[in-house]
Protein backbone atom coordinates (compact mmCIF):
# COMPACT_ATOMS: atom_id res chain seq x y z
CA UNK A 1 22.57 -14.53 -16.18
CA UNK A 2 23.36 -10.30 -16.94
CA UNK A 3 20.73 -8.37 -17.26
CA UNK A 4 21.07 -4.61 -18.05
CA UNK A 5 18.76 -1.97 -17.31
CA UNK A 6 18.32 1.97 -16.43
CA UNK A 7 19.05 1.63 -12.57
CA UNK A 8 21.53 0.54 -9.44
CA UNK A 9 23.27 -2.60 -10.75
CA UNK A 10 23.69 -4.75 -7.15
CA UNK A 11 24.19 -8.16 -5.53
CA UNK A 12 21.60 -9.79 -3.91
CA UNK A 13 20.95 -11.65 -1.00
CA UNK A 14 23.45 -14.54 -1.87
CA UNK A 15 24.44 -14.56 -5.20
CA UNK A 16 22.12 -12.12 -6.91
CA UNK A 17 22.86 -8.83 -8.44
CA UNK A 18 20.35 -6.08 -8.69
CA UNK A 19 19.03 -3.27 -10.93
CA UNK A 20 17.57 -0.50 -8.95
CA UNK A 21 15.89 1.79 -11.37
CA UNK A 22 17.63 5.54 -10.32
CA UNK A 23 18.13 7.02 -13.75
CA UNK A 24 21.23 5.93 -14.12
CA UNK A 25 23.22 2.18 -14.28
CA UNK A 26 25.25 1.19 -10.72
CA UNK A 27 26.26 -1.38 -8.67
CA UNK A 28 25.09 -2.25 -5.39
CA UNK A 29 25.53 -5.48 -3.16
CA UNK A 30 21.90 -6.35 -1.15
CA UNK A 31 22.87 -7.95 1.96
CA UNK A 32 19.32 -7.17 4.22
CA UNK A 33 15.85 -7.73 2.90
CA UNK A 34 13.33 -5.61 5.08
CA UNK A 35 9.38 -6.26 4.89
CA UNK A 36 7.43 -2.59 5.55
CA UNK A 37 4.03 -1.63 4.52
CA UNK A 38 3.58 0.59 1.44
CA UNK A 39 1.25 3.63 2.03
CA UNK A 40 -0.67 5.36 -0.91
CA UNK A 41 -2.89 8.09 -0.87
CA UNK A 42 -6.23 7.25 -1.34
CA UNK A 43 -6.32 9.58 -4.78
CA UNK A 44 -3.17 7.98 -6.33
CA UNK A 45 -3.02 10.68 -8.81
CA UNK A 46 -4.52 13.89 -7.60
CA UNK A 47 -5.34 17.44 -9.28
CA UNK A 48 -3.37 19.86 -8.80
CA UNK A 49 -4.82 23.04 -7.24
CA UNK A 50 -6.56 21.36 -4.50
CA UNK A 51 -6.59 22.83 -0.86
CA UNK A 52 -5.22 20.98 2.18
CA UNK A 53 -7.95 19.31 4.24
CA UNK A 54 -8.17 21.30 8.36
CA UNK A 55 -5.90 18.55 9.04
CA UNK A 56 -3.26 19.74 6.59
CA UNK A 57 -3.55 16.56 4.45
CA UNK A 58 -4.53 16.92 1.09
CA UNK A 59 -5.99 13.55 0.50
CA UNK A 60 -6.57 10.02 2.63
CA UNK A 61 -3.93 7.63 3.06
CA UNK A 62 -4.79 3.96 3.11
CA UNK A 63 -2.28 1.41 4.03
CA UNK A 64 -1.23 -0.98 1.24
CA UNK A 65 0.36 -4.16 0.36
CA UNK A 66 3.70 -5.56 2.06
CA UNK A 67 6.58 -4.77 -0.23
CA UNK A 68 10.34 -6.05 0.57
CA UNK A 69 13.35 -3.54 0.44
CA UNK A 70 16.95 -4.35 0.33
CA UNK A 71 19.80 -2.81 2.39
CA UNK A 72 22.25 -2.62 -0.44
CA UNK A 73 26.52 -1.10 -1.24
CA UNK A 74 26.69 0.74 -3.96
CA UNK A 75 30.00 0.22 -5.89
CA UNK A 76 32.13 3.26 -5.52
CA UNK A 77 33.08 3.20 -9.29
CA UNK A 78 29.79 4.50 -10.04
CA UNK A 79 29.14 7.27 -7.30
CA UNK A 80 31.21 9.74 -9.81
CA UNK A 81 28.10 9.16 -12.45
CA UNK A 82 25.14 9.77 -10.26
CA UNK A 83 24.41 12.72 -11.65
CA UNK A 84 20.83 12.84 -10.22
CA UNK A 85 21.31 12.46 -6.86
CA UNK A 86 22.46 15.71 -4.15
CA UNK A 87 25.28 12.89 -3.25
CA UNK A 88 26.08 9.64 -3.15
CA UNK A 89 23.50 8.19 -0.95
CA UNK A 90 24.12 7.70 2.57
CA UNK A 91 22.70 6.16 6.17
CA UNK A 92 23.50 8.33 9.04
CA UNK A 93 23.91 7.98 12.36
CA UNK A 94 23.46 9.73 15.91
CA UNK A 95 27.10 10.21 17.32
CA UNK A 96 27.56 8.45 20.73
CA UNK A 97 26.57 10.79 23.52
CA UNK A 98 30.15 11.20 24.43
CA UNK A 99 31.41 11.91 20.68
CA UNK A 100 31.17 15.51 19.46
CA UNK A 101 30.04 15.19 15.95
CA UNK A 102 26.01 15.33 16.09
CA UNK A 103 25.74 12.71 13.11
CA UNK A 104 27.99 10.89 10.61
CA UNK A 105 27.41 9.09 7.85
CA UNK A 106 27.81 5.57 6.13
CA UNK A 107 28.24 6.20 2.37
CA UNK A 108 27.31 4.30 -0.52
CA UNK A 109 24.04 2.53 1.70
CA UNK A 110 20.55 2.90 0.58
CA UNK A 111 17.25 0.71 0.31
CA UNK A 112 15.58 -0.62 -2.94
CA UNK A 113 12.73 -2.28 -3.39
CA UNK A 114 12.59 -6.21 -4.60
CA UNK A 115 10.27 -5.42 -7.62
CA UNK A 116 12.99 -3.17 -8.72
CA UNK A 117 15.84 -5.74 -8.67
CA UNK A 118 17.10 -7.76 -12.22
CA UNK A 119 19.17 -10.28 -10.72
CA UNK A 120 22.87 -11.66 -12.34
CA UNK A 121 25.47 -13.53 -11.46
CA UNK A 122 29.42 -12.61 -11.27
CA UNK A 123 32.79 -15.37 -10.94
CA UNK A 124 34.50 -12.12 -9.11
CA UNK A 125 35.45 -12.45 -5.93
CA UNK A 126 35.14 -8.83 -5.41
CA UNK A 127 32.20 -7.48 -7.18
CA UNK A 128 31.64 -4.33 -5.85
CA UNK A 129 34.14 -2.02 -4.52
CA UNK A 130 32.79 -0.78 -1.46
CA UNK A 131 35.13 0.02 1.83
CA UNK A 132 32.91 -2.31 3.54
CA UNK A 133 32.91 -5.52 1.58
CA UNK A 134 35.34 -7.28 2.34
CA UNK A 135 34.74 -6.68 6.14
CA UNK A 136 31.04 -7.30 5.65
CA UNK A 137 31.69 -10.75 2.99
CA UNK A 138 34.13 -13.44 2.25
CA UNK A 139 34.25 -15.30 -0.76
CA UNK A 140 33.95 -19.11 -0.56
CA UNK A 141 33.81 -21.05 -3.79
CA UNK A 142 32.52 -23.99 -1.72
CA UNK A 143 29.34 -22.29 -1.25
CA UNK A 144 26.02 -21.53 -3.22
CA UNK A 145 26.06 -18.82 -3.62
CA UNK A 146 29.94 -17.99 -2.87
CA UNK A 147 29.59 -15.39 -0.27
CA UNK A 148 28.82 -15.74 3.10
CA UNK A 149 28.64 -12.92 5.55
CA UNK A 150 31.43 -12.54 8.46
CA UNK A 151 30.59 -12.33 11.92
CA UNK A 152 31.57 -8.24 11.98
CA UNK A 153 28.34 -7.84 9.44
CA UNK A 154 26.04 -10.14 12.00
CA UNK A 155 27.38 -8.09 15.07
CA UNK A 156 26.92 -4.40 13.43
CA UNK A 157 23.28 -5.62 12.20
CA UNK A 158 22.37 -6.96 15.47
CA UNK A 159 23.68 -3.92 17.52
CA UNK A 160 22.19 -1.44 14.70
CA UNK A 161 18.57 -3.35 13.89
CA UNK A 162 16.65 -0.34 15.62
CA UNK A 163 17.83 2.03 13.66
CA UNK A 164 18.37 0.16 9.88
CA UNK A 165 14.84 -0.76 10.02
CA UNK A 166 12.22 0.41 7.64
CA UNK A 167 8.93 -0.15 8.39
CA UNK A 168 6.95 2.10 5.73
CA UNK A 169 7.27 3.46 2.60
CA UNK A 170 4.72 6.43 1.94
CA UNK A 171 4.01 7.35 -1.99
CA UNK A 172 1.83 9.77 -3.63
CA UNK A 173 1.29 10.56 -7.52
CA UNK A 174 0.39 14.73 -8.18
CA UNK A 175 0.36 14.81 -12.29
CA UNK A 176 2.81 12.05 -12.75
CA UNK A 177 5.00 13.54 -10.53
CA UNK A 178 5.70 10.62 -8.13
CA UNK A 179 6.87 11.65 -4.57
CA UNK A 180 8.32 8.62 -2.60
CA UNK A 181 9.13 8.78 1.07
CA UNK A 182 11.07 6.99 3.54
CA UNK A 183 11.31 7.89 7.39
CA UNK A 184 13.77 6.20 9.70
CA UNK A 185 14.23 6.97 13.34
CA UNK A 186 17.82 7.63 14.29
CA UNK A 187 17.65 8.13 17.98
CA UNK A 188 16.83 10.64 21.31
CA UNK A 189 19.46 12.82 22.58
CA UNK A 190 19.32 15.18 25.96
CA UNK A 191 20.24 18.81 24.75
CA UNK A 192 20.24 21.72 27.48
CA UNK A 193 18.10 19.98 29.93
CA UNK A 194 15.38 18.34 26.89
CA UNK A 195 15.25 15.71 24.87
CA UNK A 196 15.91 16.11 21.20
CA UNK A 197 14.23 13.21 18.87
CA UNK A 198 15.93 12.56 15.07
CA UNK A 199 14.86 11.26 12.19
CA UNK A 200 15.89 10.99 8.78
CA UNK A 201 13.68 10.84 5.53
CA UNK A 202 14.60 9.94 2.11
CA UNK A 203 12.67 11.30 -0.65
CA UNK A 204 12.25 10.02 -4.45
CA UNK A 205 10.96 12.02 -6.86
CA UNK A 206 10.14 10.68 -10.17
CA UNK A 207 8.76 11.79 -13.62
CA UNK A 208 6.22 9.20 -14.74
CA UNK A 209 5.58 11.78 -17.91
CA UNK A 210 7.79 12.43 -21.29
CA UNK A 211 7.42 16.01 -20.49
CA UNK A 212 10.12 18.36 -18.47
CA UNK A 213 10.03 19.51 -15.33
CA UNK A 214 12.12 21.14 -12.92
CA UNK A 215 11.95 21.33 -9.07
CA UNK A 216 11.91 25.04 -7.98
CA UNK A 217 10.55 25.44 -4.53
CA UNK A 218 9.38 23.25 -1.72
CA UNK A 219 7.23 23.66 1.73
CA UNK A 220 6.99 21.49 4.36
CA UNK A 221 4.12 21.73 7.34
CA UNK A 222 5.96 19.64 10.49
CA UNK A 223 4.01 18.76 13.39
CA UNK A 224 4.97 18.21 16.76
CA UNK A 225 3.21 16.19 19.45
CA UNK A 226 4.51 18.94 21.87
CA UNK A 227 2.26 21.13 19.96
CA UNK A 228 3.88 23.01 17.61
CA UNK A 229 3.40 23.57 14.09
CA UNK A 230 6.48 24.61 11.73
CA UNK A 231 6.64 25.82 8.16
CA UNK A 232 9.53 25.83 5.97
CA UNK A 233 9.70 27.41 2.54
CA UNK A 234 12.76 27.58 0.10
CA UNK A 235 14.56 27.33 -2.93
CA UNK A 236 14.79 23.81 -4.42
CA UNK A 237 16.17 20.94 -1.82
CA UNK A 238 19.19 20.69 -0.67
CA UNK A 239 20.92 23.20 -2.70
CA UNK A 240 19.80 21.60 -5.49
CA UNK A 241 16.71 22.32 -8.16
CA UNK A 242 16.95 19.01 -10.43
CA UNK A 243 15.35 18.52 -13.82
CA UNK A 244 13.46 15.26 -14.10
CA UNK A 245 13.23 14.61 -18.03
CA UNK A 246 12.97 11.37 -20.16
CA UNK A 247 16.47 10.72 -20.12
CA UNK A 248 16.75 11.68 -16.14
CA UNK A 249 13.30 11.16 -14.85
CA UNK A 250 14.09 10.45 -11.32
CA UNK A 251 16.02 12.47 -8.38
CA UNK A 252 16.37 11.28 -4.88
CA UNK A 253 17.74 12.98 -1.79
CA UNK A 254 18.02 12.86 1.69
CA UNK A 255 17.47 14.98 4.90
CA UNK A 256 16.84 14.97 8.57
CA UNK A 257 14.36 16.50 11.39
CA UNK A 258 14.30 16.38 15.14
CA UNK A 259 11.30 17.37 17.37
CA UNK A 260 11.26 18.33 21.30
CA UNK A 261 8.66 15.43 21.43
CA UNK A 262 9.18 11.55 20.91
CA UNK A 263 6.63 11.76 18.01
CA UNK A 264 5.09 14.01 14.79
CA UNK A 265 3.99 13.87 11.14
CA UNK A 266 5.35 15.74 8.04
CA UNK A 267 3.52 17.06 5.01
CA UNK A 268 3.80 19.25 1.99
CA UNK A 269 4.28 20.05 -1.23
CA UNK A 270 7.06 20.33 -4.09
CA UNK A 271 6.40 22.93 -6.65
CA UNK A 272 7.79 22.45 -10.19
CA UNK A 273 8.05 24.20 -13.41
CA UNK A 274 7.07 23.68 -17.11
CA UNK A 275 9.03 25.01 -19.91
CA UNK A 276 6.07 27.31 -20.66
CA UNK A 277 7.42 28.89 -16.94
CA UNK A 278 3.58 27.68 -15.77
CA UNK A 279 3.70 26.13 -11.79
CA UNK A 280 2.01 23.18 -10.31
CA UNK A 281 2.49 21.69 -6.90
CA UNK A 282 3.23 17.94 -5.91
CA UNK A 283 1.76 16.68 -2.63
CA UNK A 284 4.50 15.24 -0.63
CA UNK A 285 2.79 12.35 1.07
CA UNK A 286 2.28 12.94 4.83
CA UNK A 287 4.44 10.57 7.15
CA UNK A 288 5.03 9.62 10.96
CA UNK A 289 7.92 10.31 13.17
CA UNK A 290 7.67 7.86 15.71
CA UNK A 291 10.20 7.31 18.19
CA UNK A 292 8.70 3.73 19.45
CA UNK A 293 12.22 1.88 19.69
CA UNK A 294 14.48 0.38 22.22
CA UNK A 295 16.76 3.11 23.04
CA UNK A 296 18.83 1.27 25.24
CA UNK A 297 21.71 0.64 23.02
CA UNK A 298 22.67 3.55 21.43
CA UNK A 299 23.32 3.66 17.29
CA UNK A 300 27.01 2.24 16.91
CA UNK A 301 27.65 2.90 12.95
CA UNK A 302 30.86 1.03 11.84
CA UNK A 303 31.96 1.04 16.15
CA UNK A 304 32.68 -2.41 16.61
């Protein structure tokens, strides 16, 4: 069965193929289902205009229902046509201690969620054109479905599990402007006699509204369990200030943070633009950076 829709086409786990709705039509193959808890704010769609709380959170967040997430390859024949994205989305890694690039990255990887996916089947033994699937997969018409995963895939997702795992998905809905966020730990690393904690975060936006909008400044509050708190104001995100219309209501992107303390919380708001040139912020759902994962194997990437 094809099915067609505005998204990430992608196989599933076994013979299923996906649609991931990112404003425009790929292919991805789903090899890793992840449970996590989705968090809402407590005022799903909040006013605009309303002050942060003394705690710098602008409104409650409750925990919500389990929701499961893929680990999916995106088909490098589409990457030229996301034309919505800041790149072709990635997972990276810490660098081994002893290699001299701080991160790197695996592109073409990202997460979707299961309520997202329209499932297909394909007779091709390569469906997806990803550097990685053929060393991940192997085709065997004996099987239902015909692909079964080699042992290099079962190694790199043992040795990695720490670091691929998502635990919770944070959401928030400002004027049906809706801000998704996704934090993953990536690691500790000793830098002039301290320890240096990293995270990455992706972040979704999404225009739930027929009318335009455009992203024109964002400012983050970042707290540190060492005590500190940082602010950071500027232009757009990451060199970027994307229009979310009708046609391309949705923009995702992703970044990174590290802390002097093995824990912390981010916050903040996205402000966008009418075409009258009127302003109105987006609360960017407050998250956790918690470092509460077995460090003793460090993050390997595609190191056998």
């Amino acid at each position: 069965m094809c099915c067609w829709g505005k998204g990430v086409l992608g196989w599933g786990w076994g013979s299923r193929r996906a649609c991931v709705p990112a404003g425009t039509a790929l292919r991805a193959r789903c090899w890793r289902p992840w449970a996590c808890s989705r968090r809402r704010s407590s005022t799903a769609n909040t006013r605009r205009g309303r002050s942060e709380n003394a705690a710098g959170h602008g409104s409650k967040e409750v925990k919500g229902k389990t929701h499961t997430y893929y680990q999916v390859l995106i088909d490098a024949r589409d990457c030229p046509h996301i034309s919505q994205r800041s790149q072709t989305e990635a997972v990276t890694f810490l660098a081994n201690h002893d290699d001299s690039r701080a991160l790197y990255a695996i592109p073409g990887l990202d997460y979707v969620s299961h309520e997202d996916i329209l499932p297909y089947s394909s007779t091709d033994q390569v469906p997806i054109q990803h550097e990685l699937f053929e060393r991940f997969l192997i085709y065997d018409q004996t099987k239902v479905p015909p692909f079964v995963a080699r042992d290099t895939l079962c190694a790199w997702q043992e040795k990695n599990h720490p670091w691929l795992e998502l635990s919770d998905v944070h959401r928030e809905t400002t004027d049906n402007i809706r801000v998704t966020v996704i934090p993953f730990y990536m690691g500790m690393r000793e830098a002039q006699n301290s320890h240096v904690y990293w995270w990455r975060y992706c972040i979704r936006l999404e225009n739930l509204d027929n009318e335009v909008v455009q992203l024109r400044e964002r400012h983050w509050r970042i707290f540190s369990l060492s005590g500190t708190l940082e602010t950071v104001r500027g232009r757009g995100v990451v060199g970027r200030e994307p229009v979310l219309s009708k046609e391309q209501p949705a923009f995702q992107y992703s970044s990174h943070v590290s802390l002097q303390a093995s824990s912390g919380h981010m916050w903040g708001t996205f402000r966008f633009e009418k075409p009258d040139g009127s302003h109105f912020d987006v609360r960017i759902p407050p998250f956790s950076l918690e470092s509460n994962k077995d460090e003793k194997t460090p993050p390997s990437g595609l190191h056998w």
